[in-house]
N, C-alpha and C. Protein backbone atom coordinates (compact mmCIF):
# COMPACT_ATOMS: atom_id res chain seq x y z
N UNK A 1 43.52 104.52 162.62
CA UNK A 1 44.62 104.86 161.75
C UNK A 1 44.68 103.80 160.66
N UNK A 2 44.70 104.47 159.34
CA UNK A 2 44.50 103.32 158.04
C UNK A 2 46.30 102.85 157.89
N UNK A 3 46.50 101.78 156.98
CA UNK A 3 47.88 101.03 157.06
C UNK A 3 48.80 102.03 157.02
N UNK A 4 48.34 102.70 155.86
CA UNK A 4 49.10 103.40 154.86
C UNK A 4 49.95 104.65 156.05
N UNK A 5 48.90 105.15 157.26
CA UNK A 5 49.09 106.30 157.93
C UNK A 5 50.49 105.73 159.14
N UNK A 6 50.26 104.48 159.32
CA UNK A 6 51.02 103.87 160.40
C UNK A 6 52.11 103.57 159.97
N UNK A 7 51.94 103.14 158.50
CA UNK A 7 53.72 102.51 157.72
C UNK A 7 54.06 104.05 157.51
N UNK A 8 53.78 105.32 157.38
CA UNK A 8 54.52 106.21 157.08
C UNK A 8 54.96 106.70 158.66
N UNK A 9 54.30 106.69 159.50
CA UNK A 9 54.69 107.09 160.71
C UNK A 9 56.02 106.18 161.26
N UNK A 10 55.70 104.84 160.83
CA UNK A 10 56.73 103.82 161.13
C UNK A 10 58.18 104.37 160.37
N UNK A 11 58.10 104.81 159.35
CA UNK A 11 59.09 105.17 158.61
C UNK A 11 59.89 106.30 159.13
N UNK A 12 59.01 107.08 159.46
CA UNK A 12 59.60 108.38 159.90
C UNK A 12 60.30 108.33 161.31
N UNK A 13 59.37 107.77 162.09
CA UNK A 13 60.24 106.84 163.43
C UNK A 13 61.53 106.75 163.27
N UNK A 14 61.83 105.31 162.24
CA UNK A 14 62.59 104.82 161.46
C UNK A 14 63.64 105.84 161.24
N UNK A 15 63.57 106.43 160.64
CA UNK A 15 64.53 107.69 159.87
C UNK A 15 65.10 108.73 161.27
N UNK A 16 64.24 109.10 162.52
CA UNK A 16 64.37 109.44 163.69
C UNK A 16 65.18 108.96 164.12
N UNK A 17 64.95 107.63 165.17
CA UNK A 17 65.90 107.08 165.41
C UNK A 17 67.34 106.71 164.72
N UNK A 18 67.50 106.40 163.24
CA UNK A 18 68.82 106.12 162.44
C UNK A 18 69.53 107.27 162.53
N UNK A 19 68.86 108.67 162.72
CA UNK A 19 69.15 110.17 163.18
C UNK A 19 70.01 110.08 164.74
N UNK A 20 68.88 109.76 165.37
CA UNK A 20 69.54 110.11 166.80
C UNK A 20 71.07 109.19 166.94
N UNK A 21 70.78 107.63 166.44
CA UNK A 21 71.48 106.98 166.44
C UNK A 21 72.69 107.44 165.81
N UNK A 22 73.14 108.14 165.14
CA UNK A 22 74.55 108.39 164.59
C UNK A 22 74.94 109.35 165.67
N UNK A 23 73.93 110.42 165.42
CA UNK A 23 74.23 111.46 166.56
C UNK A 23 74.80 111.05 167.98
N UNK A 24 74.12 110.03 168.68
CA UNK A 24 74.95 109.68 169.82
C UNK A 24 76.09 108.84 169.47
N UNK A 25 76.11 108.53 168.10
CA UNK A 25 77.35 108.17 167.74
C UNK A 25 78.85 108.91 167.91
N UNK A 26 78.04 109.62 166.94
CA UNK A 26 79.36 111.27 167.30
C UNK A 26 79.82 111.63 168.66
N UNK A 27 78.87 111.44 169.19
CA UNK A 27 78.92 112.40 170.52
C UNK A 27 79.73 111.00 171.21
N UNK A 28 79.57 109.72 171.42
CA UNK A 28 80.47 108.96 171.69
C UNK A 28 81.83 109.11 171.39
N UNK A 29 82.16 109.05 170.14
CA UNK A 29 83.41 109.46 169.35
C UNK A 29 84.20 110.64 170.29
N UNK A 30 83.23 112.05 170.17
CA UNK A 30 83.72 113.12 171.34
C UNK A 30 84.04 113.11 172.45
N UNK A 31 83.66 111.82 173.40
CA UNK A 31 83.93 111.30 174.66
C UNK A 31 85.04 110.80 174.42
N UNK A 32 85.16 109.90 173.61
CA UNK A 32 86.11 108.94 173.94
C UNK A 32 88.00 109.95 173.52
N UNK A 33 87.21 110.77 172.45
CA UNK A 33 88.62 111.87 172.79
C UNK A 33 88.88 112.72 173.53
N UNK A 34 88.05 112.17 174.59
CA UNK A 34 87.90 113.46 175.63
C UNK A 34 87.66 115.25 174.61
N UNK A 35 86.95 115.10 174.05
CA UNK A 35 86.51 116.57 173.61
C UNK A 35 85.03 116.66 174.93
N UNK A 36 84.77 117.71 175.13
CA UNK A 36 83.78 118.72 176.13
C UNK A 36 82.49 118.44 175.29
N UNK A 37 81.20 118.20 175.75
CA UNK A 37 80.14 118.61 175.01
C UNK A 37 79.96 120.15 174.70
N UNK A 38 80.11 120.98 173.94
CA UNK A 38 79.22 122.25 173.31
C UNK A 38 77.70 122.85 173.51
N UNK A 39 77.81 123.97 173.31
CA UNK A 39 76.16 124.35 173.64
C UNK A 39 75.23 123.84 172.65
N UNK A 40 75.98 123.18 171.45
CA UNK A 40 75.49 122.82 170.03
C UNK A 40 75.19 121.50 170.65
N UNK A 41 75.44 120.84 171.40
CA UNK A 41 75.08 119.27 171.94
C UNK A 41 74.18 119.31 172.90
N UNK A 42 74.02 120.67 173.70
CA UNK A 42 73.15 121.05 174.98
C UNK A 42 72.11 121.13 173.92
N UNK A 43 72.16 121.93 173.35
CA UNK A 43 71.03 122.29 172.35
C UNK A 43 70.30 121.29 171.25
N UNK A 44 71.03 120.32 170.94
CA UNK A 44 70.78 119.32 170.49
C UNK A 44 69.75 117.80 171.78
N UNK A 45 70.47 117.67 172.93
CA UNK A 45 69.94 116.65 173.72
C UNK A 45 68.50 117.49 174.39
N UNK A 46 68.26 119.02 174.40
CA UNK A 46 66.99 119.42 174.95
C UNK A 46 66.09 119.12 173.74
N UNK A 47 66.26 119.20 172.72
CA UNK A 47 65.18 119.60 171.00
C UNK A 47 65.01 117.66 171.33
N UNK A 48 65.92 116.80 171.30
CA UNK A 48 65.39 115.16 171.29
C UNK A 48 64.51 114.93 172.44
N UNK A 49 65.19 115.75 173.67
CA UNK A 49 64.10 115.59 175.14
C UNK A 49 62.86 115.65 174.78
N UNK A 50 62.49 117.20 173.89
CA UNK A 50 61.33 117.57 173.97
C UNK A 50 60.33 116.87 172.92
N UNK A 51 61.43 116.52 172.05
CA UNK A 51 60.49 115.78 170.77
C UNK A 51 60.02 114.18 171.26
N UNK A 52 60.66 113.57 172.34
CA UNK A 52 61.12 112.18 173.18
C UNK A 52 59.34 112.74 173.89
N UNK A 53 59.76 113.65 174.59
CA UNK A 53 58.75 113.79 175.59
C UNK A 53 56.77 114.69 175.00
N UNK A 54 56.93 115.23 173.41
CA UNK A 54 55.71 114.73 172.65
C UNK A 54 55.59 113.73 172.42
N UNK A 55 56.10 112.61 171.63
CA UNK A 55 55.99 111.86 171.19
C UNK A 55 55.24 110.70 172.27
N UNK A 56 55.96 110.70 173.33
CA UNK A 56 55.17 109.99 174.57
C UNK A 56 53.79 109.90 174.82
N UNK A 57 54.02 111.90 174.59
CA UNK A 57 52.42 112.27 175.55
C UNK A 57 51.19 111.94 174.22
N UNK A 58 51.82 111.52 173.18
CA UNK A 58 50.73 111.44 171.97
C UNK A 58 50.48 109.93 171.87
N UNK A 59 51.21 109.29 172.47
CA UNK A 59 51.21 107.65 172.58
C UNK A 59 50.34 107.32 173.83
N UNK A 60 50.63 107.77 174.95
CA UNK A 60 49.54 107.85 175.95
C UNK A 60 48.35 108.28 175.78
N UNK A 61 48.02 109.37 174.95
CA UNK A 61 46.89 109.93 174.35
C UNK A 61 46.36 108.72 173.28
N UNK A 62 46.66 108.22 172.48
CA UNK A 62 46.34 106.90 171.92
C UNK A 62 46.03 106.14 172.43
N UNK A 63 46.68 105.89 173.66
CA UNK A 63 46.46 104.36 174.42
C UNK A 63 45.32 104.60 174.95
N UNK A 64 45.26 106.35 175.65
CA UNK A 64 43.92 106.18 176.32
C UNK A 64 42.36 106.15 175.44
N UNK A 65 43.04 107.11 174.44
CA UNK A 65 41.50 106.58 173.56
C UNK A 65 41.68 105.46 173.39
N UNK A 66 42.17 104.55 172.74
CA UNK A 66 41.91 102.97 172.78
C UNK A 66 41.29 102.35 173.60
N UNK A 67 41.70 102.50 175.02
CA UNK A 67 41.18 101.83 176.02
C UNK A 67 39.69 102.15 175.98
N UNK A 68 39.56 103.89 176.02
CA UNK A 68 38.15 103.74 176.00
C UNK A 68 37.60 103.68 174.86
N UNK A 69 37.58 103.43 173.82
CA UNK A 69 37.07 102.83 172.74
C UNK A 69 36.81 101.41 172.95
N UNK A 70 37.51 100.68 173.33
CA UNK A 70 37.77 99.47 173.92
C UNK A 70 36.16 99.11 175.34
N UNK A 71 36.53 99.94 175.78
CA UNK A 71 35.75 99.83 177.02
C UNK A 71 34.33 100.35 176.60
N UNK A 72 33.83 101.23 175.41
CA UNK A 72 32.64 101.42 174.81
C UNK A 72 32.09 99.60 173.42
N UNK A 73 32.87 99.69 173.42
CA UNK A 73 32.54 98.37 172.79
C UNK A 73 32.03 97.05 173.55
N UNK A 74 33.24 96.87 174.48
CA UNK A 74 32.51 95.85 175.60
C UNK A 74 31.24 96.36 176.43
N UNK A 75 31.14 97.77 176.45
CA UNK A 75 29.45 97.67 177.19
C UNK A 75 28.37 97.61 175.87
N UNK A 76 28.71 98.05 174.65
CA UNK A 76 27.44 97.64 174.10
C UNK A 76 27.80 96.09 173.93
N UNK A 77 28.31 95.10 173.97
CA UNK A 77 28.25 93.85 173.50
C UNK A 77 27.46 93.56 174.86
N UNK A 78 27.66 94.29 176.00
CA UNK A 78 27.26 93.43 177.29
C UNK A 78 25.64 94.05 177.35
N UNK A 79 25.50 95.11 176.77
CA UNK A 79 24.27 95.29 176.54
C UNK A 79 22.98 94.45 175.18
N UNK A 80 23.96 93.72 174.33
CA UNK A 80 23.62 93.17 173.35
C UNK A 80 23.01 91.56 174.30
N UNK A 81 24.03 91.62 174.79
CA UNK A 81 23.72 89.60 175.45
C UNK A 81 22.52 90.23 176.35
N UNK A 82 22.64 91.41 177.20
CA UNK A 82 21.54 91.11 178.07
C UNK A 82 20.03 91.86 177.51
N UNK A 83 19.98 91.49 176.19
CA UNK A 83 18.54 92.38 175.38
C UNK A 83 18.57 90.85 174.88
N UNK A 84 19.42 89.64 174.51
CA UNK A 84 18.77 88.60 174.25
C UNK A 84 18.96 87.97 175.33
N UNK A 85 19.04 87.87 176.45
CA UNK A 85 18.92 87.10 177.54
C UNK A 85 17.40 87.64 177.94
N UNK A 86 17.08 88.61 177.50
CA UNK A 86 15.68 89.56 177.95
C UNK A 86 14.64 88.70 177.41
N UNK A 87 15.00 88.75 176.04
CA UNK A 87 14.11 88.29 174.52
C UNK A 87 13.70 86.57 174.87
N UNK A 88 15.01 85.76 175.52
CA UNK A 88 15.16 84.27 175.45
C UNK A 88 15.62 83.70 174.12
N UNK A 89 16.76 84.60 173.72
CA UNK A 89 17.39 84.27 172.72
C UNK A 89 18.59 83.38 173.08
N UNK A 90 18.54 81.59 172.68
CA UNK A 90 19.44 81.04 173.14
C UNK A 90 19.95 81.13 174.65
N UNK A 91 21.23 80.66 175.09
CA UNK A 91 21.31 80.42 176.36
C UNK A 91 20.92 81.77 177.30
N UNK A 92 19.83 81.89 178.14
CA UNK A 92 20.00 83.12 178.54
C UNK A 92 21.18 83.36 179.99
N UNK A 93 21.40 81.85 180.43
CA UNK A 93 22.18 82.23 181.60
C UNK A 93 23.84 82.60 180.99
N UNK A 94 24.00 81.98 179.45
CA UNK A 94 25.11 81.98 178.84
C UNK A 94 25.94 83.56 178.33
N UNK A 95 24.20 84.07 177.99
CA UNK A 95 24.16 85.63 177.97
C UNK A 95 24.73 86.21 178.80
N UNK A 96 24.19 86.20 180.05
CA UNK A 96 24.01 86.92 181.40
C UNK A 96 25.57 86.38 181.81
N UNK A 97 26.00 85.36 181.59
CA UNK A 97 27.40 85.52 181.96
C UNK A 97 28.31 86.46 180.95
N UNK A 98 28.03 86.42 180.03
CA UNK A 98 28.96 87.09 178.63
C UNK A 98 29.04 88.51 179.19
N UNK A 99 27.47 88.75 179.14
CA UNK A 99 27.13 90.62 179.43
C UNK A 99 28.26 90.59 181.03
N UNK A 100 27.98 90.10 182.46
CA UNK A 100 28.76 90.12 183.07
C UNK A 100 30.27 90.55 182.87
N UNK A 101 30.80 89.43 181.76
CA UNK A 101 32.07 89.50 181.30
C UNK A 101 32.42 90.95 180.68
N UNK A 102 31.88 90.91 179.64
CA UNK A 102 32.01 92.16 178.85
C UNK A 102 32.17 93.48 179.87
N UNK A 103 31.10 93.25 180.89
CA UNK A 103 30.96 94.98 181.72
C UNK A 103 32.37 95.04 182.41
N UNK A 104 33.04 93.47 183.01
CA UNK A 104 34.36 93.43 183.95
C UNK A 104 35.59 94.31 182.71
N UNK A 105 35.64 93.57 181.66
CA UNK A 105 36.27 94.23 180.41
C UNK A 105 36.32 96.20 180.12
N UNK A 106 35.33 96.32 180.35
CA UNK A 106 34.91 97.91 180.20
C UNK A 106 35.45 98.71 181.38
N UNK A 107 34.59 97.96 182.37
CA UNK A 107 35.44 98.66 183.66
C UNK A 107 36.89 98.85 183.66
N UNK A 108 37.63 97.55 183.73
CA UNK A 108 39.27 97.36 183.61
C UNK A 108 39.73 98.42 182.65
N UNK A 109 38.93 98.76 181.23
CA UNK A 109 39.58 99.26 180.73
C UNK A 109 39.86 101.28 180.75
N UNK A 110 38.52 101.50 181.44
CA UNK A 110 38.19 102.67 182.18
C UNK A 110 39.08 102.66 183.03
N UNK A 111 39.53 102.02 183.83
CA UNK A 111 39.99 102.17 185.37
C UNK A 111 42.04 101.77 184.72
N UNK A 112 42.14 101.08 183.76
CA UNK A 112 43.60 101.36 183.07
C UNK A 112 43.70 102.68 181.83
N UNK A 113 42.70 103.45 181.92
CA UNK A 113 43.09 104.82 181.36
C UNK A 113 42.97 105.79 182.40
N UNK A 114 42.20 105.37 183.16
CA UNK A 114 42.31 106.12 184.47
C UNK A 114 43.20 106.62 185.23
N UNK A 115 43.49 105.73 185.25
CA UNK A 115 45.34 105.46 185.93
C UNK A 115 46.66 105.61 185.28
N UNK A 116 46.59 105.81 183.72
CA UNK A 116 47.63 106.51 182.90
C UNK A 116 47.15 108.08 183.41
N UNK A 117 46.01 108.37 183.19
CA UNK A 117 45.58 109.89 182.98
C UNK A 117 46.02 110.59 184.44
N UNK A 118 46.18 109.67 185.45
CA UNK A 118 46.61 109.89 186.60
C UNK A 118 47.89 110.01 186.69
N UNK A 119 48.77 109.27 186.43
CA UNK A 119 50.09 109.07 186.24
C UNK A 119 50.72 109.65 185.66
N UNK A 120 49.68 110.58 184.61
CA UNK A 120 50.56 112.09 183.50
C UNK A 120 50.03 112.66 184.50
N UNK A 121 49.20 113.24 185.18
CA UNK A 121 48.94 114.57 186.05
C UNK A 121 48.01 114.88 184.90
N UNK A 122 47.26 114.31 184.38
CA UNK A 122 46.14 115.18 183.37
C UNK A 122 44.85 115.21 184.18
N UNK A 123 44.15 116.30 183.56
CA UNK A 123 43.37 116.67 184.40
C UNK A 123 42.21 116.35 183.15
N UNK A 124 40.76 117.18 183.61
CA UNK A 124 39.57 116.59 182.83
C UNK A 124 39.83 117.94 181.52
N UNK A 125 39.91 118.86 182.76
CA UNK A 125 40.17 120.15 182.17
C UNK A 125 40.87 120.73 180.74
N UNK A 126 41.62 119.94 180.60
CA UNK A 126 43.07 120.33 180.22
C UNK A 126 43.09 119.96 178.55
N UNK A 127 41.93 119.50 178.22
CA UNK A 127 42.10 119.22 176.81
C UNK A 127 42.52 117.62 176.27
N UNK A 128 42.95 116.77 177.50
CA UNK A 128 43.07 115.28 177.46
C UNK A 128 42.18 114.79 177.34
N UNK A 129 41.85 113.39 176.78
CA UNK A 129 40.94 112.50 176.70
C UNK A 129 39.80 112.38 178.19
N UNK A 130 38.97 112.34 177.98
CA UNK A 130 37.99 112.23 179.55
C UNK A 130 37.67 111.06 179.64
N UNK A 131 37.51 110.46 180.57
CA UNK A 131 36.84 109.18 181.22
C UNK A 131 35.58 109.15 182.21
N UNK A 132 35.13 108.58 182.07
CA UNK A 132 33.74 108.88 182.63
C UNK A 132 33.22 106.57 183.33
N UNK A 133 32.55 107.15 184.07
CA UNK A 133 32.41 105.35 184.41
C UNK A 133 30.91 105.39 183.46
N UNK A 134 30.59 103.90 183.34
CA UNK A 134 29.73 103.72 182.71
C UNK A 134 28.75 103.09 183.93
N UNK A 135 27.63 103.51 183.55
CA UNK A 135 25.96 102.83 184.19
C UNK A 135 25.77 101.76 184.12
């Protein structure tokens, strides 16, 4: 996501919340005079639920590509140290620890999208991000 895409998303957030925020303002105000919530307030707290509860599932969907973006990067770097640990490029045991490092990195980060993707009930099926272990 380029700056420009994140400061407008930030904004709109922004403008969301200053939204909801009055709104439960009001609706405070209505409590405190003892007025009843309306079907216009039922109807109002399901439309924030549901927009509350995209907004989530598109943030989890981010996180998990990240992670595995994240976790494709650390195996080629761990594949990079161990093609010059191969070669005898500089330290090779220094390599062979890095590549080590890097693969623990990849894994963790496979196995923490794993476990979001678990934790929504997403399946492979379903059109969510896939995870796969690496070789």
């Amino acid at each position: 996501m380029d700056p420009q895409d994140a400061g407008t998303q930030a904004a709109e957030r922004a403008e969301s919340a200053g939204t909801r925020t009055r709104e439960i303002a009001d609706r405070l105000t209505r409590l405190a005079t003892d007025r009843r919530s309306d079907g216009t307030d039922v109807r109002l707290a399901q439309e924030h639920a549901e927009e509350a509860r995209r907004r989530a599932e598109e943030s989890l969907r981010r996180a998990l590509a990240g992670h595995e973006r994240a976790a494709r990067s650390h195996e080629r770097a761990a594949q990079v140290h161990e093609e010059a640990a191969r070669r005898g490029i500089g330290d090779a045991a220094e390599h062979e620890r890095l590549a080590a490092a890097h693969r623990r990195d990849a894994w963790a980060d496979l196995d923490e999208a794993a476990q979001d993707r678990a934790r929504a009930g997403w399946t492979d099926g379903d059109g969510s991000p896939t995870t796969g272990r690496m070789s």
